[in-house]
Protein backbone atom coordinates (compact mmCIF):
# COMPACT_ATOMS: atom_id res chain seq x y z
CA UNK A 1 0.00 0.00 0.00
CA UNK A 2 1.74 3.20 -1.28
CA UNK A 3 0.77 6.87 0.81
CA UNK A 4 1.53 10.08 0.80
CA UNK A 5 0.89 10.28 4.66
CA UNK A 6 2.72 13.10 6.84
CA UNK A 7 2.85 12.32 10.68
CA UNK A 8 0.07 13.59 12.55
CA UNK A 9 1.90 14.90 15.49
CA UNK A 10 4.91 16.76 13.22
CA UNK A 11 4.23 16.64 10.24
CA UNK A 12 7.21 14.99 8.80
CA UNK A 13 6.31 12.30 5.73
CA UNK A 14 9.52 10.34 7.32
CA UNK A 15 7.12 7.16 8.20
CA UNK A 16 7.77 3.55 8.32
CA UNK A 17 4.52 1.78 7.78
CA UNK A 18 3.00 -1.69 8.44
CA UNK A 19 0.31 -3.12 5.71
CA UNK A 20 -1.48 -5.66 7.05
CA UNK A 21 -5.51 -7.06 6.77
CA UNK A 22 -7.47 -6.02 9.36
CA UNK A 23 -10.27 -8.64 11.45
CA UNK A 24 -12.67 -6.89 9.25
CA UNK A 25 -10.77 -8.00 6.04
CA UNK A 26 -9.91 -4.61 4.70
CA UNK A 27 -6.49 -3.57 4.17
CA UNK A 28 -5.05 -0.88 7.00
CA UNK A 29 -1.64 0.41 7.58
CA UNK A 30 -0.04 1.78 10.89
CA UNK A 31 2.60 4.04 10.54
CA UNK A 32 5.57 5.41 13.09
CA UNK A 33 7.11 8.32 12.25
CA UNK A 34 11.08 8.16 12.45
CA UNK A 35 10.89 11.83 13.48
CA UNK A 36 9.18 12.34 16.30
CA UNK A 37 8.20 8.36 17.24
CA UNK A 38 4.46 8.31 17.04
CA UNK A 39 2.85 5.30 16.08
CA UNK A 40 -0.59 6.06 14.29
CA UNK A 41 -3.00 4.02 12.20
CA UNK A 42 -3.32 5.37 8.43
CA UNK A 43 -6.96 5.45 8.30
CA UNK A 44 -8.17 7.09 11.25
CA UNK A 45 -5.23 8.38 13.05
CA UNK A 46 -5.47 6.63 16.36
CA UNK A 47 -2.43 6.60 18.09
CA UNK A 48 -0.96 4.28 20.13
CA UNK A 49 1.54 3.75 22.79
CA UNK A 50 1.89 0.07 22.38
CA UNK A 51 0.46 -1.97 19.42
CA UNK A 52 -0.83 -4.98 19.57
CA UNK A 53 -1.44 -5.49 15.71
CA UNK A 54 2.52 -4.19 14.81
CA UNK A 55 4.09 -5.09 18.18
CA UNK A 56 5.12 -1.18 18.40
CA UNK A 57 5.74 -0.13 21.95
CA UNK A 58 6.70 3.09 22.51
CA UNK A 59 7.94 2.69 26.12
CA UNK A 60 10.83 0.81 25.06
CA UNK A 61 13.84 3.33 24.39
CA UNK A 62 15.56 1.94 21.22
């Protein structure tokens, strides 16, 4: 799945993303932004602090 996304905390369209097919069978994408760290999903812009679906978890300093 190919995006033009920015991050919605700064802005910056420096994202890694994770395609994957939702419970609901759709195709979704999460995305963390290598700026700023936040982990987001593409569609609705939820963010999260530790995903379950991408195993992101923002807690642990890298």
């Amino acid at each position: 799945m190919e995006c033009n996304c920015r991050c919605i905390n700064c802005k910056s369209p420096n994202l890694t993303s994770n395609d994957f097919v939702a419970s609901d069978g759709y195709e979704d994408s999460h995305h963390t932004c290598k700026t700023c760290g936040v982990h987001f999903n593409h569609l609705d812009g939820e963010q999260f602090k530790f995903c379950d679906t991408c195993g992101h978890n923002s807690t642990i300093k890298k």
